[in-house]
PDB file of N, CA and C in Angstrom:
ATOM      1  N   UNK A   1      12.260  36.288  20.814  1.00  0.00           N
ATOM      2  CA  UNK A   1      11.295  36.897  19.916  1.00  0.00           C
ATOM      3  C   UNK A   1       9.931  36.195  20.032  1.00  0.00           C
ATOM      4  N   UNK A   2      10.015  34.473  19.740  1.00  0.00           N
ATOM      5  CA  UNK A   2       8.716  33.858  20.132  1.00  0.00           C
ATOM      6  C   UNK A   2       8.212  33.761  21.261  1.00  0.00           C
ATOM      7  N   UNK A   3       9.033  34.220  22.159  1.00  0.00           N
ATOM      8  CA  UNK A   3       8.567  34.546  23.566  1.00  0.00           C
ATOM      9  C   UNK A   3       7.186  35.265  24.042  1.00  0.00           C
ATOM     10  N   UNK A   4       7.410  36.388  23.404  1.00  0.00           N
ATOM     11  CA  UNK A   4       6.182  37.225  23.330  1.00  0.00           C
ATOM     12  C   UNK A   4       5.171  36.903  23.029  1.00  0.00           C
ATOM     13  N   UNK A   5       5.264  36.126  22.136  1.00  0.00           N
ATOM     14  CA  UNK A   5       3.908  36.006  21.075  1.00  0.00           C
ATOM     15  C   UNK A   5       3.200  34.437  21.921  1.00  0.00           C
ATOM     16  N   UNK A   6       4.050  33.436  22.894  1.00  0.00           N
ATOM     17  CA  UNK A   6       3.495  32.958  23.767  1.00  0.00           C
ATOM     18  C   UNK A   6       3.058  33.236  25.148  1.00  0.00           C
ATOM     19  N   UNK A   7       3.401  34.106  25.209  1.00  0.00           N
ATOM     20  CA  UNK A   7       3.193  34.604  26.915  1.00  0.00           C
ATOM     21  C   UNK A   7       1.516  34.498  26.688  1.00  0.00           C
ATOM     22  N   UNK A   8       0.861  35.110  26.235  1.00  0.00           N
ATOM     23  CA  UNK A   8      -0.374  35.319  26.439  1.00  0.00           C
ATOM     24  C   UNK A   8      -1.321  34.307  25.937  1.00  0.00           C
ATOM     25  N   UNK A   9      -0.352  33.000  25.147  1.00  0.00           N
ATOM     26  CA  UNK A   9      -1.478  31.756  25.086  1.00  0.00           C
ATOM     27  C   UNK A   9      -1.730  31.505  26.232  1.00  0.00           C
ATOM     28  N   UNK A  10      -3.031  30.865  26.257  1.00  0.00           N
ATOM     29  CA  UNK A  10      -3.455  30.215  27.520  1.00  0.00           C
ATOM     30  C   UNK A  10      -2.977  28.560  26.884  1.00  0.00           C
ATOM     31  N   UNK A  11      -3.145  27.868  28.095  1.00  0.00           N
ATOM     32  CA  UNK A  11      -3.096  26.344  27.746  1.00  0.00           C
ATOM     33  C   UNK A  11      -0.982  26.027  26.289  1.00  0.00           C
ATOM     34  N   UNK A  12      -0.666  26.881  26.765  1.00  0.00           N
ATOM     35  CA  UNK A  12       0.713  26.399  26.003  1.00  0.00           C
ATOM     36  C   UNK A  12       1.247  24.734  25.547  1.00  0.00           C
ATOM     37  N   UNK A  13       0.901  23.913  26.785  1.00  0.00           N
ATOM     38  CA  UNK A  13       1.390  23.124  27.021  1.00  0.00           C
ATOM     39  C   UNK A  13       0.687  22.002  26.619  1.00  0.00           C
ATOM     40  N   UNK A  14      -0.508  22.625  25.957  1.00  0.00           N
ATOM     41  CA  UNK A  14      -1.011  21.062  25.760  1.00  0.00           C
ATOM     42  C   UNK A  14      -0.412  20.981  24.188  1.00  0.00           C
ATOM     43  N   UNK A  15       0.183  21.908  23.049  1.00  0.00           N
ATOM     44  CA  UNK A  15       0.983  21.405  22.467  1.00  0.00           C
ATOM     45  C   UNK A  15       2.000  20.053  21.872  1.00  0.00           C
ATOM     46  N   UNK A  16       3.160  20.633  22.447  1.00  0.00           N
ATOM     47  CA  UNK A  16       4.117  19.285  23.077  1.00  0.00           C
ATOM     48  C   UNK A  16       3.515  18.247  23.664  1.00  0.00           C
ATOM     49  N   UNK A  17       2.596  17.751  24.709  1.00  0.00           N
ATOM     50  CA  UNK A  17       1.650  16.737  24.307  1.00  0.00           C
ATOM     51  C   UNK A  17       0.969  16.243  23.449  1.00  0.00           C
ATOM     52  N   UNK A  18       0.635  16.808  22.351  1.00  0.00           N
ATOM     53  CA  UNK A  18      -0.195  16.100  21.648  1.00  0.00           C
ATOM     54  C   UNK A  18       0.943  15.621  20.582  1.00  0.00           C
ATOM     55  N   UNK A  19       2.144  16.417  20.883  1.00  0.00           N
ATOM     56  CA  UNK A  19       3.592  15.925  19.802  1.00  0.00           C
ATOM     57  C   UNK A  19       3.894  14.719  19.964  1.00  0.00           C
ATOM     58  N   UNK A  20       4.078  14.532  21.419  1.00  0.00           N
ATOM     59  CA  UNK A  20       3.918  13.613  21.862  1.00  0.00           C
ATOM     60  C   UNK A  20       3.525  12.528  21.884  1.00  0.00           C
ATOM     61  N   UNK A  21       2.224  12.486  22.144  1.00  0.00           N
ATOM     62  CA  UNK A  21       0.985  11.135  21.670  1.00  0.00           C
ATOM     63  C   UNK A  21       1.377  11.007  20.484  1.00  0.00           C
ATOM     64  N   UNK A  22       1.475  11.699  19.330  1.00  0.00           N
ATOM     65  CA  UNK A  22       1.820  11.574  17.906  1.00  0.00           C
ATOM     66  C   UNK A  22       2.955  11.006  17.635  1.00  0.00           C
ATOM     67  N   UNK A  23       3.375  11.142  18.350  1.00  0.00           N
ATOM     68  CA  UNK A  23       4.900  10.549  17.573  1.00  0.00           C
ATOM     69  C   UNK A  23       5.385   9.514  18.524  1.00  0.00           C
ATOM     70  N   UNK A  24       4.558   8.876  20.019  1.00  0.00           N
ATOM     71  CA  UNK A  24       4.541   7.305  20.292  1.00  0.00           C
ATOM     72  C   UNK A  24       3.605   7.198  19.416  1.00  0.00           C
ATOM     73  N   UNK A  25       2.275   7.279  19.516  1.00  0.00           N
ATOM     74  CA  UNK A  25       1.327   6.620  18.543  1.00  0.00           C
ATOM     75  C   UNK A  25       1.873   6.113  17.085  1.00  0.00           C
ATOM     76  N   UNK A  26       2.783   6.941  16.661  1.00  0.00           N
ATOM     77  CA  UNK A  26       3.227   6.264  15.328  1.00  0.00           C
ATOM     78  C   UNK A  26       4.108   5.455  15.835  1.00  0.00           C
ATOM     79  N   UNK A  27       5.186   4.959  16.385  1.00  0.00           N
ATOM     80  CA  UNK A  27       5.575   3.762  16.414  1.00  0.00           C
ATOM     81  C   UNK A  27       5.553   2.786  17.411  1.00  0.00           C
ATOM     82  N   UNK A  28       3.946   3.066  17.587  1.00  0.00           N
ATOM     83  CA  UNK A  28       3.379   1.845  18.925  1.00  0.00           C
ATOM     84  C   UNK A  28       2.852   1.750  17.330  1.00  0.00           C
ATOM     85  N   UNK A  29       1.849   2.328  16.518  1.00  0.00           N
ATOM     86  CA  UNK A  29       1.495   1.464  15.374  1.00  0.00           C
ATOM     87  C   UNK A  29       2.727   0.668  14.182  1.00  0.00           C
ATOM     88  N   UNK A  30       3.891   1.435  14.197  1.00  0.00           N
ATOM     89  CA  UNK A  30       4.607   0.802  13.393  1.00  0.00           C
ATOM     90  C   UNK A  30       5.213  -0.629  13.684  1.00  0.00           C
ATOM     91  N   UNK A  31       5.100  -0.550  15.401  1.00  0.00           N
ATOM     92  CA  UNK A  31       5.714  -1.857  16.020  1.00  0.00           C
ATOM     93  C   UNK A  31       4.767  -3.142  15.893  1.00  0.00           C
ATOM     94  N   UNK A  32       3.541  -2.508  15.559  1.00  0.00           N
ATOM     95  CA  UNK A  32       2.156  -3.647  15.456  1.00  0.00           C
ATOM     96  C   UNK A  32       1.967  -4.004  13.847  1.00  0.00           C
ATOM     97  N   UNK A  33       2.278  -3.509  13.148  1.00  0.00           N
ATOM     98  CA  UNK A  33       2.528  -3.402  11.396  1.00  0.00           C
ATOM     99  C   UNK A  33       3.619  -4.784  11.814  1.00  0.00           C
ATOM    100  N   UNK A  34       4.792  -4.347  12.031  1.00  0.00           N
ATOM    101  CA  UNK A  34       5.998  -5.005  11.939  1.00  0.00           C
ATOM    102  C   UNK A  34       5.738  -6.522  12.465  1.00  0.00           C
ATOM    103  N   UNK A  35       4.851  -6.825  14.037  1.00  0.00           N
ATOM    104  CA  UNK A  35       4.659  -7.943  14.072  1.00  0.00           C
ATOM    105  C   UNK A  35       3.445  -8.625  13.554  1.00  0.00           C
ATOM    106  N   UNK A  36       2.540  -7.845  12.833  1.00  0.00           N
ATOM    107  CA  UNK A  36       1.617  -8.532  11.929  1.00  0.00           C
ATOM    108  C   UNK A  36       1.723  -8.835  10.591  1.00  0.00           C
ATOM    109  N   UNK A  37       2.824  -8.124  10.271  1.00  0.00           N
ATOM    110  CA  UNK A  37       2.718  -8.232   8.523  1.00  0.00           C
ATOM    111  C   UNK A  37       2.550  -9.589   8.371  1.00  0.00           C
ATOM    112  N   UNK A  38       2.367  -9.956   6.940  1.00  0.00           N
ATOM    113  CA  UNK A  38       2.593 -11.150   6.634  1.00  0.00           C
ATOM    114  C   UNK A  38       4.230 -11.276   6.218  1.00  0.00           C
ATOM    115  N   UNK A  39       4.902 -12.462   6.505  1.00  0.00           N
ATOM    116  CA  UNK A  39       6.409 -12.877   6.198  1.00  0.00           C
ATOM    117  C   UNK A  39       6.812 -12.613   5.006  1.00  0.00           C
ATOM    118  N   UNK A  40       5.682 -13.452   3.958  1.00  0.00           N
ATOM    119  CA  UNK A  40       6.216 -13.698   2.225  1.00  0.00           C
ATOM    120  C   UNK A  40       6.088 -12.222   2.014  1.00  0.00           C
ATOM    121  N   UNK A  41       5.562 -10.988   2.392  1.00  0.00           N
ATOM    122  CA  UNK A  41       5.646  -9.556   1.852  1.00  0.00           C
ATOM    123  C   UNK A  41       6.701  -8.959   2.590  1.00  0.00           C
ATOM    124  N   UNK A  42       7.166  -9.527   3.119  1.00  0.00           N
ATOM    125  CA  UNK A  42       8.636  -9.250   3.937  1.00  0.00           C
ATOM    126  C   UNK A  42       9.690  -9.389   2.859  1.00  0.00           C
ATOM    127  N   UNK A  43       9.319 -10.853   2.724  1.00  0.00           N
ATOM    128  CA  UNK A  43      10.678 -11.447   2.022  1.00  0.00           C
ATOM    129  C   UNK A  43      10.764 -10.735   0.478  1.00  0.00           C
ATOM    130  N   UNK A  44       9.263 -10.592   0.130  1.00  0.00           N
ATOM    131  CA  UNK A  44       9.327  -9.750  -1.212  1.00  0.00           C
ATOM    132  C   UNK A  44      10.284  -8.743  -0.988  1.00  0.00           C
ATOM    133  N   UNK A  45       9.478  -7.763  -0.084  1.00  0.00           N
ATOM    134  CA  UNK A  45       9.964  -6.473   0.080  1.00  0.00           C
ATOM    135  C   UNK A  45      11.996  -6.364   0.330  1.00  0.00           C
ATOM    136  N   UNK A  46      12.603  -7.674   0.593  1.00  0.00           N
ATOM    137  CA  UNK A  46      14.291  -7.878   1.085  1.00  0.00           C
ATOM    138  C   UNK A  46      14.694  -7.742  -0.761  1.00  0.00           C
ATOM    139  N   UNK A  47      13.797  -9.108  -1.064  1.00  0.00           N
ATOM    140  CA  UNK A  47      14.327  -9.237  -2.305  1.00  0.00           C
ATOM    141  C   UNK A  47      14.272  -8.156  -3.795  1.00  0.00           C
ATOM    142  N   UNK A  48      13.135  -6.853  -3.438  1.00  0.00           N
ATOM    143  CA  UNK A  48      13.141  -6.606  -4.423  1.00  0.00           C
ATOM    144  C   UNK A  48      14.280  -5.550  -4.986  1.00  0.00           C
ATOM    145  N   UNK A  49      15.121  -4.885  -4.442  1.00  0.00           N
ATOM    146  CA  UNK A  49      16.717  -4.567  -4.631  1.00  0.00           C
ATOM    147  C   UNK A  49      17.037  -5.481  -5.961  1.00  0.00           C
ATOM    148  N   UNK A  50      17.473  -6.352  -5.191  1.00  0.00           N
ATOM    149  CA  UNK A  50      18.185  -7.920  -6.146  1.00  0.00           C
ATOM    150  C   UNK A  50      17.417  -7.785  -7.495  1.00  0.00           C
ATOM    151  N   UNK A  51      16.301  -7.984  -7.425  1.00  0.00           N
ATOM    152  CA  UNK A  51      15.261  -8.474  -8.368  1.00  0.00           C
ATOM    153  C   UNK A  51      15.732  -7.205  -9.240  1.00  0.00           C
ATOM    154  N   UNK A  52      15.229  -6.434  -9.197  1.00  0.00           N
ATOM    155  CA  UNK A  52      15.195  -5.026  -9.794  1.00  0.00           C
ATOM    156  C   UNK A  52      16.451  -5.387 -10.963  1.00  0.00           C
ATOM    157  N   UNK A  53      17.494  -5.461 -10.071  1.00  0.00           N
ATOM    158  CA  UNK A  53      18.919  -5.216 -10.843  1.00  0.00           C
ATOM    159  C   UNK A  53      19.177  -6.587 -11.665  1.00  0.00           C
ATOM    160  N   UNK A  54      18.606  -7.608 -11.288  1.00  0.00           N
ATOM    161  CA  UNK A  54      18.414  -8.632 -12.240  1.00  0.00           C
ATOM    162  C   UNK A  54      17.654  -8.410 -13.599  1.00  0.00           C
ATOM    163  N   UNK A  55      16.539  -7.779 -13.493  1.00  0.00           N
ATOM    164  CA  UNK A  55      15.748  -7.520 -14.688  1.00  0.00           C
ATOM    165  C   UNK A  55      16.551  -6.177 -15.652  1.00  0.00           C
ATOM    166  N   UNK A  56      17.216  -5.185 -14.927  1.00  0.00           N
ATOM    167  CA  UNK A  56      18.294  -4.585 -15.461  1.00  0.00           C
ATOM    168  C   UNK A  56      18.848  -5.081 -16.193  1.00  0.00           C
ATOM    169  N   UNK A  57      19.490  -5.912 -15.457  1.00  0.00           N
ATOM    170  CA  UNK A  57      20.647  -6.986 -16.405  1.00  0.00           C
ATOM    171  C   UNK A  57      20.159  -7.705 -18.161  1.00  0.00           C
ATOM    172  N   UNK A  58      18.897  -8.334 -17.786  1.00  0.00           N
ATOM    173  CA  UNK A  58      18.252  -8.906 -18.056  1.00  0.00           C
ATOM    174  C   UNK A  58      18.097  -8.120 -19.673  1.00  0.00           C
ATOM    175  N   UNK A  59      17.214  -7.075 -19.189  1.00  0.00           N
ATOM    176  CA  UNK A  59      16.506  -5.936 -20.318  1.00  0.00           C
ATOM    177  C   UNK A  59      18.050  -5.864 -21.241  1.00  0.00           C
ATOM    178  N   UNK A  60      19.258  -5.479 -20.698  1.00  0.00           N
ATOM    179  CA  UNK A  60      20.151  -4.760 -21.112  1.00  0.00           C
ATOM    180  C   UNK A  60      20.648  -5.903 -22.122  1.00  0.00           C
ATOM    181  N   UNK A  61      20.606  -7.073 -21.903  1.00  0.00           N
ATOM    182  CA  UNK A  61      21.362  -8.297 -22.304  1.00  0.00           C
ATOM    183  C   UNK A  61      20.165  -8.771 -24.026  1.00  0.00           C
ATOM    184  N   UNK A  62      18.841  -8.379 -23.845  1.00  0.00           N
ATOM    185  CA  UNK A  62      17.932  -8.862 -24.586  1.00  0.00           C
ATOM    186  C   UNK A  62      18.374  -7.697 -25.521  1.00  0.00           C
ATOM    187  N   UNK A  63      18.608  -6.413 -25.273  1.00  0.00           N
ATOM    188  CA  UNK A  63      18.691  -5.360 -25.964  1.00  0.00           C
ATOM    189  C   UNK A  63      19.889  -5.171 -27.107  1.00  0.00           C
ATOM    190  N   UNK A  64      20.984  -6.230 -26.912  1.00  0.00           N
ATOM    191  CA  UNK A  64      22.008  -6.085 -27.776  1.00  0.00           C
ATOM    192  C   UNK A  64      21.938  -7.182 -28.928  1.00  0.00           C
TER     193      UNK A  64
END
């Protein structure tokens, strides 16, 4: 059916290239994020799960 309706683009193909570039470009940048971050916003970011459910605890325990 979409057949048709491409036959008569010109240039089809530069499409899927630019999908392309887009979607290395995002994780050639995500791989440069990852080795620049700073560490301690790392370690935040592991711990805040834990944390969360601690202050849960926490709230729930002050509350009775």
């Amino acid at each position: 059916m979409f057949k048709h309706y491409f036959e008569g683009v010109e240039n089809i193909a530069v499409g899927p290239i630019i999908s392309l570039v887009i979607f290395f470009s995002f994780f050639i940048i995500l791989l440069y994020w990852v080795f620049k971050v700073d560490k301690s916003f790392i370690k935040k970011m592991e711990d805040m799960p834990l944390n969360d459910s601690l202050v849960a605890d926490q709230d729930s325990q002050e509350k009775k």
